[in-house]
Protein backbone atom coordinates (compact mmCIF):
# COMPACT_ATOMS: atom_id res chain seq x y z
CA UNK A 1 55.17 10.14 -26.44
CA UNK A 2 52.51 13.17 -26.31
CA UNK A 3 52.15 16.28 -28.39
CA UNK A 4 54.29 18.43 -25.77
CA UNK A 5 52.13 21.46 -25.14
CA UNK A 6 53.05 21.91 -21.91
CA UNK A 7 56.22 22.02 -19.49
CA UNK A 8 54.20 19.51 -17.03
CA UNK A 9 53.59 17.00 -19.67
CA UNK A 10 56.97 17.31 -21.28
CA UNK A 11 58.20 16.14 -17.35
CA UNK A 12 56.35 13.71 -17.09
CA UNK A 13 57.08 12.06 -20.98
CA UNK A 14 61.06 12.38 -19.25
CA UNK A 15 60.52 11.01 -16.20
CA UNK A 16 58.67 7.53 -17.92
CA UNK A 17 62.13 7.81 -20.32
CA UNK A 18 64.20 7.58 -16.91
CA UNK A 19 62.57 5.01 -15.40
CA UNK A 20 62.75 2.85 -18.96
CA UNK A 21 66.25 3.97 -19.29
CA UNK A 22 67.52 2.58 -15.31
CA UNK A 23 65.81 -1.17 -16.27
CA UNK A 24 67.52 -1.51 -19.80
CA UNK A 25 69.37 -4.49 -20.20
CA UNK A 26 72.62 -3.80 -22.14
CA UNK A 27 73.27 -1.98 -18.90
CA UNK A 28 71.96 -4.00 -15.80
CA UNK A 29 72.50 -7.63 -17.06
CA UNK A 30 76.49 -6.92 -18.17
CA UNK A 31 77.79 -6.87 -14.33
CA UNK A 32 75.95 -10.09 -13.39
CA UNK A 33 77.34 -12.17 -16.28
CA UNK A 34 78.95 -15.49 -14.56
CA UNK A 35 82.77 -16.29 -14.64
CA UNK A 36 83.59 -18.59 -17.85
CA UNK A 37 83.39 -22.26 -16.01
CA UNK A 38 86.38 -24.63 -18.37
CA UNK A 39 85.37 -27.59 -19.77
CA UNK A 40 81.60 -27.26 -20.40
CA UNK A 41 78.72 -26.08 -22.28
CA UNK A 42 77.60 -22.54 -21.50
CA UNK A 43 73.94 -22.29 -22.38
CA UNK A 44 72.01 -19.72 -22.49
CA UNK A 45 67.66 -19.81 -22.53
CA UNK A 46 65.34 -17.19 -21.47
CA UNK A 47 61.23 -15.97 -21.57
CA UNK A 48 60.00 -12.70 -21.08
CA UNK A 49 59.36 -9.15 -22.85
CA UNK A 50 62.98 -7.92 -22.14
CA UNK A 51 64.84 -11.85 -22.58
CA UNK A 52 65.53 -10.35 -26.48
CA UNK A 53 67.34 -7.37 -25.23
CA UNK A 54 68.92 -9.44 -22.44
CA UNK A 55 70.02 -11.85 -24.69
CA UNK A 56 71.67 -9.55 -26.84
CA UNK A 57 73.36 -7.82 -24.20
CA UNK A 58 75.12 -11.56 -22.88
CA UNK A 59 76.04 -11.71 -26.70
CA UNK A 60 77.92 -8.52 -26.79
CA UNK A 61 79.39 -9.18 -23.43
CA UNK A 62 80.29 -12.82 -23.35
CA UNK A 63 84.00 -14.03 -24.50
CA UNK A 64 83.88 -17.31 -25.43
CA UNK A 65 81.14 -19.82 -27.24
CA UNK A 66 77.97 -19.83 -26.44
CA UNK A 67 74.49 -21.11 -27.68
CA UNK A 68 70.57 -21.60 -26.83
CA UNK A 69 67.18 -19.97 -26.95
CA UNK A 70 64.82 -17.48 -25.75
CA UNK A 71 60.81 -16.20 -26.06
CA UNK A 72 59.80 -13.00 -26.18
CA UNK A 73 56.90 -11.23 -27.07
CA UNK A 74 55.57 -10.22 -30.66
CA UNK A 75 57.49 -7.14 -31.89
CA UNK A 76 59.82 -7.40 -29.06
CA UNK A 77 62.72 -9.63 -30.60
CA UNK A 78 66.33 -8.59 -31.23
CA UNK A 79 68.88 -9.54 -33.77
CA UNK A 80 71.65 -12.31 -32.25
CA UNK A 81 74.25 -14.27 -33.86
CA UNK A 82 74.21 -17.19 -31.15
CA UNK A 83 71.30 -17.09 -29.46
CA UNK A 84 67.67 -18.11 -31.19
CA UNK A 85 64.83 -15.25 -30.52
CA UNK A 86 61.27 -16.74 -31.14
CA UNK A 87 58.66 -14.41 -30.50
CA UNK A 88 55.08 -15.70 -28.81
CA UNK A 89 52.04 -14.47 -27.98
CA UNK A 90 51.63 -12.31 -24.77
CA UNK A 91 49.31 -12.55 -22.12
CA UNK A 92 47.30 -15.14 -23.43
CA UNK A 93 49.58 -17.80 -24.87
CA UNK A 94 50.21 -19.21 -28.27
CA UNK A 95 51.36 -22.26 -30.51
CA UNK A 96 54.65 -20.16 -30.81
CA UNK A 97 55.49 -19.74 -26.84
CA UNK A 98 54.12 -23.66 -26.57
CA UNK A 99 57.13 -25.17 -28.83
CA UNK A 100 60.09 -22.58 -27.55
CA UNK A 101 58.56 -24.05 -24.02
CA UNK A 102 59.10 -27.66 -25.29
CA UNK A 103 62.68 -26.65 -27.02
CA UNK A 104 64.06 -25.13 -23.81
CA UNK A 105 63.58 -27.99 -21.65
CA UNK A 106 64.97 -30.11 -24.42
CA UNK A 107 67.95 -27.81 -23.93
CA UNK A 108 68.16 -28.17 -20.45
CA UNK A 109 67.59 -31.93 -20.04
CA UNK A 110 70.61 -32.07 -22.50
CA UNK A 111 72.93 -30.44 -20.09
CA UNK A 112 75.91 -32.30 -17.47
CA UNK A 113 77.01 -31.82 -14.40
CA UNK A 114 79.80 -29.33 -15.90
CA UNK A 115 77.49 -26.70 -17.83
CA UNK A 116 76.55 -23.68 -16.90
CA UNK A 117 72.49 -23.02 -18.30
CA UNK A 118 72.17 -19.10 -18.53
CA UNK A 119 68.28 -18.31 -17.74
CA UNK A 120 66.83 -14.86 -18.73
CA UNK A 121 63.81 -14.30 -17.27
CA UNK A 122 61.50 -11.18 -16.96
CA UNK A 123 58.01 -10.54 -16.40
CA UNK A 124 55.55 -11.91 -19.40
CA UNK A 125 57.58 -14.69 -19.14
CA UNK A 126 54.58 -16.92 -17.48
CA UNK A 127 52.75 -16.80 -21.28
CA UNK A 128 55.79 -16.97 -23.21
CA UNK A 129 56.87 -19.96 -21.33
CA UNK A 130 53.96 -22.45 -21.84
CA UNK A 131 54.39 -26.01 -21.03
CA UNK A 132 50.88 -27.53 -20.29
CA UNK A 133 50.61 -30.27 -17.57
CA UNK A 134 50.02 -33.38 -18.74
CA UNK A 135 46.74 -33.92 -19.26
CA UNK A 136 45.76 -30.42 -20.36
CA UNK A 137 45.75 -28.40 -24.04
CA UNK A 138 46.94 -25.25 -25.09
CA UNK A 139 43.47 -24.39 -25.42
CA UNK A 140 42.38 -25.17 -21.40
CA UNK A 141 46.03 -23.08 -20.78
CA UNK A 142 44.19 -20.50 -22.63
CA UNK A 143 41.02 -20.61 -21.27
CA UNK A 144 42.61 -19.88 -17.52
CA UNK A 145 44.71 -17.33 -18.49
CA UNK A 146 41.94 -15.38 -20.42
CA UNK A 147 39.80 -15.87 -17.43
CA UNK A 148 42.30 -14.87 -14.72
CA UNK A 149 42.85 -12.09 -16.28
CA UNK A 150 39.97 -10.90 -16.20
CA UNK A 151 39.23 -11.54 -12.55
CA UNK A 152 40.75 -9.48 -10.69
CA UNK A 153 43.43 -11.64 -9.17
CA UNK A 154 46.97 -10.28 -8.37
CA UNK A 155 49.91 -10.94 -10.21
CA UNK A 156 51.19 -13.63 -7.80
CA UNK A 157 47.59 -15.84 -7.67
CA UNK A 158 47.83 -16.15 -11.62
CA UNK A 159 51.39 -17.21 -11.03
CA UNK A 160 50.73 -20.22 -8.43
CA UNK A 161 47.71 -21.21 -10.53
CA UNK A 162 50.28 -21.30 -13.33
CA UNK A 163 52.78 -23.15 -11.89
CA UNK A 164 50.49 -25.53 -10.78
CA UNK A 165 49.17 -26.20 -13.93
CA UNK A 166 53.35 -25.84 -15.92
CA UNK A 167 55.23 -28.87 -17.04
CA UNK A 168 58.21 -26.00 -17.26
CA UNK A 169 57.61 -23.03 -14.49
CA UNK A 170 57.49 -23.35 -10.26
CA UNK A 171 61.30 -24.61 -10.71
CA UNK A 172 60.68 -27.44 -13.15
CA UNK A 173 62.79 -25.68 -15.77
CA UNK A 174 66.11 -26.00 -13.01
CA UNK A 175 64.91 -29.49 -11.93
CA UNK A 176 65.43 -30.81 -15.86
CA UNK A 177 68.43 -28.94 -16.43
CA UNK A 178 69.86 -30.62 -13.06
CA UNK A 179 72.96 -31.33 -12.55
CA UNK A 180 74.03 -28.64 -14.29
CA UNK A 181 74.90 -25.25 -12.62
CA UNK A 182 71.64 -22.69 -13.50
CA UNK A 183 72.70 -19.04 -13.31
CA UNK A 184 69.13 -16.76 -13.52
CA UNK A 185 69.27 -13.16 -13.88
CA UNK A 186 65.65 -11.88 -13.14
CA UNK A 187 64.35 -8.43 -14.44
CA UNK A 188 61.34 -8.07 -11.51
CA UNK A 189 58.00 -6.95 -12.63
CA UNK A 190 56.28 -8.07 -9.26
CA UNK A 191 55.30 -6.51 -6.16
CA UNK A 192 57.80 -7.66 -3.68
CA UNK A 193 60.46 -8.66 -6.27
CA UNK A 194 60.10 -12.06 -5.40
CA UNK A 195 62.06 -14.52 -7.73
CA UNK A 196 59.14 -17.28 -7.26
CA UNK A 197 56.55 -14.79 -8.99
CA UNK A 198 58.32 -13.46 -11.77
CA UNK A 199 57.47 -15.12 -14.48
CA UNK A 200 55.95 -17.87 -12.33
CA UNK A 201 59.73 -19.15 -11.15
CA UNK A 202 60.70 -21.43 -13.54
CA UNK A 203 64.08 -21.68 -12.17
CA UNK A 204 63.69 -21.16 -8.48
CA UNK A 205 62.07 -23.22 -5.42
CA UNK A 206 58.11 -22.53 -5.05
CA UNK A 207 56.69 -23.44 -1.59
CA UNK A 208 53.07 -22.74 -3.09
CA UNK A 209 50.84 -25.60 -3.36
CA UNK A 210 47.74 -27.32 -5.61
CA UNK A 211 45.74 -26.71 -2.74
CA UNK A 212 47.08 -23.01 -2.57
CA UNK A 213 46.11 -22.53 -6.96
CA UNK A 214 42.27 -24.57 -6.05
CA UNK A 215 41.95 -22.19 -3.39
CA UNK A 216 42.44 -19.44 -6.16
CA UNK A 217 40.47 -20.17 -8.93
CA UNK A 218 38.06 -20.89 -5.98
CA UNK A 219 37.93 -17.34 -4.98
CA UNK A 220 37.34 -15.87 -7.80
CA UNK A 221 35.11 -18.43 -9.17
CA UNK A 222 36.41 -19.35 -12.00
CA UNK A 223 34.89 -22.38 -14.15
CA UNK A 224 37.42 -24.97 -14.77
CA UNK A 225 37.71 -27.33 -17.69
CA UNK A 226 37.75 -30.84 -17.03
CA UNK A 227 41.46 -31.55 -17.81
CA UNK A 228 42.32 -28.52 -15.30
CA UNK A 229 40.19 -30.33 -12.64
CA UNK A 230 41.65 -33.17 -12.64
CA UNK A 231 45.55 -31.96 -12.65
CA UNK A 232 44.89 -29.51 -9.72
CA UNK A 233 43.01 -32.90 -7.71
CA UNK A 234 45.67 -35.65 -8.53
CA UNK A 235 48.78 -33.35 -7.76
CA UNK A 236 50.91 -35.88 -9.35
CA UNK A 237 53.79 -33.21 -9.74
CA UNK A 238 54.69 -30.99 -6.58
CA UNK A 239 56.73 -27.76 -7.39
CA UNK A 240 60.55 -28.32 -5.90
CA UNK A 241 60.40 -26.88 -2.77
CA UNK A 242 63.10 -24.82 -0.74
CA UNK A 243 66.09 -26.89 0.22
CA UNK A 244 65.38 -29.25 -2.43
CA UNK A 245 69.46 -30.44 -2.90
CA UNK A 246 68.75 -30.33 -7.00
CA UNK A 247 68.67 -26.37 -6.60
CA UNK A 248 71.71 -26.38 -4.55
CA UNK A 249 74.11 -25.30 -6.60
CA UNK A 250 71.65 -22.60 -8.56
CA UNK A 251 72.78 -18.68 -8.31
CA UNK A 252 69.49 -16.25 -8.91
CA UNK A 253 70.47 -12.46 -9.43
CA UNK A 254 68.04 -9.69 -9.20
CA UNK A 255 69.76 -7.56 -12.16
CA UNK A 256 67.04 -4.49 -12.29
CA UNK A 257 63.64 -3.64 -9.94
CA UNK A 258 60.99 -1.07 -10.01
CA UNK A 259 62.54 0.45 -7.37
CA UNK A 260 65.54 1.85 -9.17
CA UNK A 261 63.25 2.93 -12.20
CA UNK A 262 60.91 4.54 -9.72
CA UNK A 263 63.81 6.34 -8.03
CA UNK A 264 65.43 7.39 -11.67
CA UNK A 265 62.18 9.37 -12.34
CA UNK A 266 62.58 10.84 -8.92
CA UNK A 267 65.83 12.18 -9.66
CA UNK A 268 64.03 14.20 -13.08
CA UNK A 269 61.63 15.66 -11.09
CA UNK A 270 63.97 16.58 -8.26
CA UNK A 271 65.97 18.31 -10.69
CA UNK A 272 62.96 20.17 -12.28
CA UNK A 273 62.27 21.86 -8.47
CA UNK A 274 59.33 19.74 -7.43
CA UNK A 275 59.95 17.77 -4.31
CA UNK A 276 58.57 14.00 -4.15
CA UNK A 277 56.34 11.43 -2.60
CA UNK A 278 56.84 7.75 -2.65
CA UNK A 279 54.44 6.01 -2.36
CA UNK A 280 56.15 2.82 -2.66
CA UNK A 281 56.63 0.46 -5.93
CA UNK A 282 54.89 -2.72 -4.69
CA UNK A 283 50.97 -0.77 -4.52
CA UNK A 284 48.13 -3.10 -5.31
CA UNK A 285 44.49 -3.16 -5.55
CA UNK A 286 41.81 -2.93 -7.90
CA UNK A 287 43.20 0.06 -10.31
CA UNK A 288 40.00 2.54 -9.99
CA UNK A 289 40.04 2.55 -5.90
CA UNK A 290 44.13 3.08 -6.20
CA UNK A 291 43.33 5.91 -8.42
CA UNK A 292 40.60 7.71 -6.48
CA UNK A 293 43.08 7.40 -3.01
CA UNK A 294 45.78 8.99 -5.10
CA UNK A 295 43.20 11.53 -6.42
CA UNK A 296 42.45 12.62 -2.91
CA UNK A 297 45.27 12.61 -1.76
CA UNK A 298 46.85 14.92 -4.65
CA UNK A 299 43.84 17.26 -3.62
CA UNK A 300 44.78 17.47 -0.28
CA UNK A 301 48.25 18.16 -1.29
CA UNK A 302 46.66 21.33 -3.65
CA UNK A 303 44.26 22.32 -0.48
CA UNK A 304 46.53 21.95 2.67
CA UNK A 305 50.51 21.60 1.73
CA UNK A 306 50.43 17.94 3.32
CA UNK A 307 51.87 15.60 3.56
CA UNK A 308 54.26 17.32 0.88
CA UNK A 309 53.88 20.79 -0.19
CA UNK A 310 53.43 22.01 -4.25
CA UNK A 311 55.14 22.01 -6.53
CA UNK A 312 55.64 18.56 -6.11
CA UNK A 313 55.68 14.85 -7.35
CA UNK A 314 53.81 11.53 -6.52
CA UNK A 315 55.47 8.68 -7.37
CA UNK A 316 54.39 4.73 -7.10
CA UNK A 317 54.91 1.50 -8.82
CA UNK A 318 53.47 -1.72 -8.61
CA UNK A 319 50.67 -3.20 -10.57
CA UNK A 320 47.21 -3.02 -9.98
CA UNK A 321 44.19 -4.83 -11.09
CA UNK A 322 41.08 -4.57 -13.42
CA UNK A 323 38.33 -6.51 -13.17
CA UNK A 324 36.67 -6.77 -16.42
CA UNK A 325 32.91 -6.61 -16.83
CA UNK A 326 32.68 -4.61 -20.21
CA UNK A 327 33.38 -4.91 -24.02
CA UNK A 328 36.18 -1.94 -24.35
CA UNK A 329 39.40 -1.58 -23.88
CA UNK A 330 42.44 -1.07 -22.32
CA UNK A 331 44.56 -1.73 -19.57
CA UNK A 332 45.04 -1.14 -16.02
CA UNK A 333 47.23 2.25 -16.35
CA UNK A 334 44.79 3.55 -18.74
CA UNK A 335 41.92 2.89 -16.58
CA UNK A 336 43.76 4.17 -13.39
CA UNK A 337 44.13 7.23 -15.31
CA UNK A 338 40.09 7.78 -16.39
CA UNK A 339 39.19 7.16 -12.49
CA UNK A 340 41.76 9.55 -11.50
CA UNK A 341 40.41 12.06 -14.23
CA UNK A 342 36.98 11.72 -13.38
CA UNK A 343 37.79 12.23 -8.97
CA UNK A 344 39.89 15.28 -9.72
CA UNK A 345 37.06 16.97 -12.03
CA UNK A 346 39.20 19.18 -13.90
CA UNK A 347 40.99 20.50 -10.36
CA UNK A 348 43.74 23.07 -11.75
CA UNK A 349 48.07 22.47 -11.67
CA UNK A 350 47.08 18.17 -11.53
CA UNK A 351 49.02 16.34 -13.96
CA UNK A 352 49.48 12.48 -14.25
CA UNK A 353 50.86 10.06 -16.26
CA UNK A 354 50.35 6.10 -15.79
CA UNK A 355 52.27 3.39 -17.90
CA UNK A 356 53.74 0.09 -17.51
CA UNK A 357 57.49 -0.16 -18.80
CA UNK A 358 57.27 -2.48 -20.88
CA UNK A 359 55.59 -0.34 -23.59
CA UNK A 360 52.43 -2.43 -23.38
CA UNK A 361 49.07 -1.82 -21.34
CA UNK A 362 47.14 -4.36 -21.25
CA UNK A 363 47.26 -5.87 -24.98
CA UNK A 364 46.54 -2.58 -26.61
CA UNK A 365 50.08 -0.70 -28.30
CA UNK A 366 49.69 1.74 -26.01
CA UNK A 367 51.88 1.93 -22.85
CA UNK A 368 49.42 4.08 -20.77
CA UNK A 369 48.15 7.22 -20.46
CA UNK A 370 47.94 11.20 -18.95
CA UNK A 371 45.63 13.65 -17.67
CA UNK A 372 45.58 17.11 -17.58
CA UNK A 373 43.16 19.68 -16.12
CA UNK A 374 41.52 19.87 -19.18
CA UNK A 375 40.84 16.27 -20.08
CA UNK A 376 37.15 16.22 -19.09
CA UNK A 377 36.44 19.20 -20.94
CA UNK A 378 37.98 17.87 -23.74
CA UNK A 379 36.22 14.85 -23.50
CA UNK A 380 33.15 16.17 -22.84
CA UNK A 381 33.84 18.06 -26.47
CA UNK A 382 34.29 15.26 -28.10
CA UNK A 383 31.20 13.40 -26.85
CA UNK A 384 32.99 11.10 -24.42
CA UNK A 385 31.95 10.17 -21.05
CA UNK A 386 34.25 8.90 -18.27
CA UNK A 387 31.28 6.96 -16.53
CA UNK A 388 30.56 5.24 -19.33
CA UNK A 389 34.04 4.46 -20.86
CA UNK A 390 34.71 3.00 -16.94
CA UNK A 391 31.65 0.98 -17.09
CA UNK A 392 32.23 -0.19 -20.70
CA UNK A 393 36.56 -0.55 -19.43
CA UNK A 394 37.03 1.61 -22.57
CA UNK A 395 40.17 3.55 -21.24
CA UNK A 396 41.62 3.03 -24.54
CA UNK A 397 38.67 4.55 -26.20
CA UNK A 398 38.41 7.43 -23.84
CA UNK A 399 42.49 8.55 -24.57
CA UNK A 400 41.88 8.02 -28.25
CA UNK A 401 39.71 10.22 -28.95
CA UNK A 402 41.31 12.86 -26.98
CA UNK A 403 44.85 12.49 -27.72
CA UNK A 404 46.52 11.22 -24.39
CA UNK A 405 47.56 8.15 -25.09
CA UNK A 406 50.84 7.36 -24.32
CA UNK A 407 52.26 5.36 -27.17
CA UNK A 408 56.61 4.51 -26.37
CA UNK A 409 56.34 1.36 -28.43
CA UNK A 410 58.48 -1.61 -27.80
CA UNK A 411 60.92 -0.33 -24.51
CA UNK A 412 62.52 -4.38 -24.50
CA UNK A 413 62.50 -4.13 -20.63
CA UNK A 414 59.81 -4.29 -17.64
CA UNK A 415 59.97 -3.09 -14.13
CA UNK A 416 56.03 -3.17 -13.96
CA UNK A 417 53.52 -0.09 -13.76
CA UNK A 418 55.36 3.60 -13.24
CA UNK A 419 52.74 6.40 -11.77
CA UNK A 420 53.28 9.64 -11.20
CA UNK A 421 51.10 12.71 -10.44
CA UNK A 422 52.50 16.62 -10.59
CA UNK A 423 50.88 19.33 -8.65
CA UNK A 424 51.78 22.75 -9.26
């Protein structure tokens, strides 16, 4: 994932491989498979960037017939026998993501009291999954999603706003396949690991409201179409809500969390003699004021031995935020990575490495990036300025040039963003 010169980089290239490696599917969904239920249908439907590899890892698993249908992302797709991969457009969505939407609830309002519908679901799974409510285009689901994006908002706003504006997430998705048993294993890519957010819950209760997604778009003033207007006032469909008796006989099954990756990497360093920090895998905030805290605090680490003494490791997960003002780009790890370059000014024995496991910052192809102590120098050789690549949110641009990109390609899971600084 980097050119290897030095032992500190090569850690932290097999530390990202643990944490990829604890979240992979043909190993975390196998124990969570349900018991084979006689005399019905066993169905099987999914959306996310790791439902391919989940899917494939039911099929190698699973004795006995099965059928159905997930979404993932471009590039991210697996070969099945019995279950259909489409691949959509991720984050914003796409024609692609809007029919597998409209085929899975076909599938589900197909099913009987004594089926079993199989539901795959891991984070990117809100875009792949896109069901307009009525009333609204593809294009107006676009237009919010480009814009929340861009705002700032956490990972769980954009998800109520979604579900309030879904004909298929905030439950709806277990409300058509009703009565029919729904089994959903969740891969969690959210702070908090709760089943409601990832993906925007389209198999479990949501006790979020229309007022709760106004209140949203509200704060971070984003201009509504029309069509969006009017669906958020009327709030003709209410999400299912907890205790609704249609979700009764649902089983939800957290199969892999950041946690576990997080703790995977911890093991690599551990083993390479640096103790660790954890920070935590649920961090959140706006991804240049999370990296200038961590940059402090890894100086104060170098200065004064605490809170940990060197060598040692800094871990935290999570996702943070960007809010976009310029015409550049890259993603939030990337970014986090040129603020955290630019506080430590070239400080010596500070290494760090920020990507999201699912192979993808952002919608660049790169997962993330690293610093060393020389990156500014570097930069500065090759003409590039961190203030202006932040202004411009030109992270992308910035590791380009100099080489530190992090590039894994597709990794067919996601646990969210994996962070870790080394000081020696």
């Amino acid at each position: 994932m980097s050119d290897g010169r030095n032992a500190p980089v090569s850690l932290l290239n097999k530390m990202f491989e643990a944490a990829v490696e604890a979240a992979m599917p043909r190993t975390c969904v196998p124990p969570y498979l349900p018991e084979p239920q006689e005399g019905g249908r066993f169905v099987v439907v999914g959306a996310g960037k790791a439902s391919a590899a989940m899917a494939k890892a039911v099929e190698d698993n699973w004795n006995g017939p099965l059928e159905g249908l997930v979404v993932t992302r471009y590039d991210y797709g697996m070969e099945c026998q019995q279950i259909e991969i489409v691949e959509a457009a991720h984050p914003v969505p796409d024609a692609a993501g809007l029919d597998a939407a409209a085929r899975i609830m076909d599938i589900a309002r197909g099913l009987g009291e004594n089926d079993v519908m199989l539901c795959l679901i891991s984070g990117g799974g809100s875009a792949l999954l896109t069901m307009p409510a009525e009333g609204m285009t593809l294009a107006d689901k676009q237009t919010i999603n480009d814009a929340l994006l861009k705002s700032g908002a956490t990972i769980s706003e954009m998800n109520c706003v979604r579900k309030h504006l879904s004909g298929i997430k905030g439950g709806r998705l277990a409300i058509a396949a009703y009565p029919a048993k729904v089994v959903s294993l969740l891969i969690s890519d959210v702070p908090g690991d709760d089943p409601s957010v990832i993906a925007s819950g389209p198999t479990v209760a949501d006790d979020t409201t229309y007022g709760d997604a106004r209140a949203i778009l509200e704060k971070y003033g984003i201009v509504l179409p029309d069509s969006v207007r009017q669906v958020l006032a009327v709030e003709a469909d209410e999400t299912p809500k907890t205790g609704d008796v249609r979700l009764a006989r649902n089983v939800t099954e957290l199969v892999a969390l950041p946690k576990a990756s997080l703790e995977a990497a911890q093991v690599i360093a551990q083993e390479a003699g640096y103790a660790t920090l954890m920070l935590g895998d649920d961090l959140e905030g706006e991804a240049k004021q999370v990296a200038r805290d961590h940059a402090e605090l890894a100086l104060k680490i170098k200065q004064t031995g605490q809170p940990v003494t060197a060598p040692c490791a800094v871990i935290s997960g999570g996702e943070t935020t960007v809010i976009v003002r310029g015409q550049g780009r890259g993603g939030r790890n990337s970014e986090y990575m040129l603020a955290m370059a630019q506080s430590l000014a070239g400080a010596e024995g500070i290494y760090a490495m920020a990507c999201d496991t699912d192979g993808i910052d952002g919608t660049e192809n790169n997962a993330g990036a690293l610093i060393t102590p020389d990156t500014l120098s570097r930069a500065a050789a090759a003409g590039q300025s961190p203030e202006l690549a932040l202004e411009n949110n030109d992270s992308y641009g910035f590791f380009e040039e100099i080489g530190d990109l992090v590039v894994s390609g597709p990794t067919y899971t996601n646990v969210n963003d994996f962070r870790v600084i080394l000081i020696d």
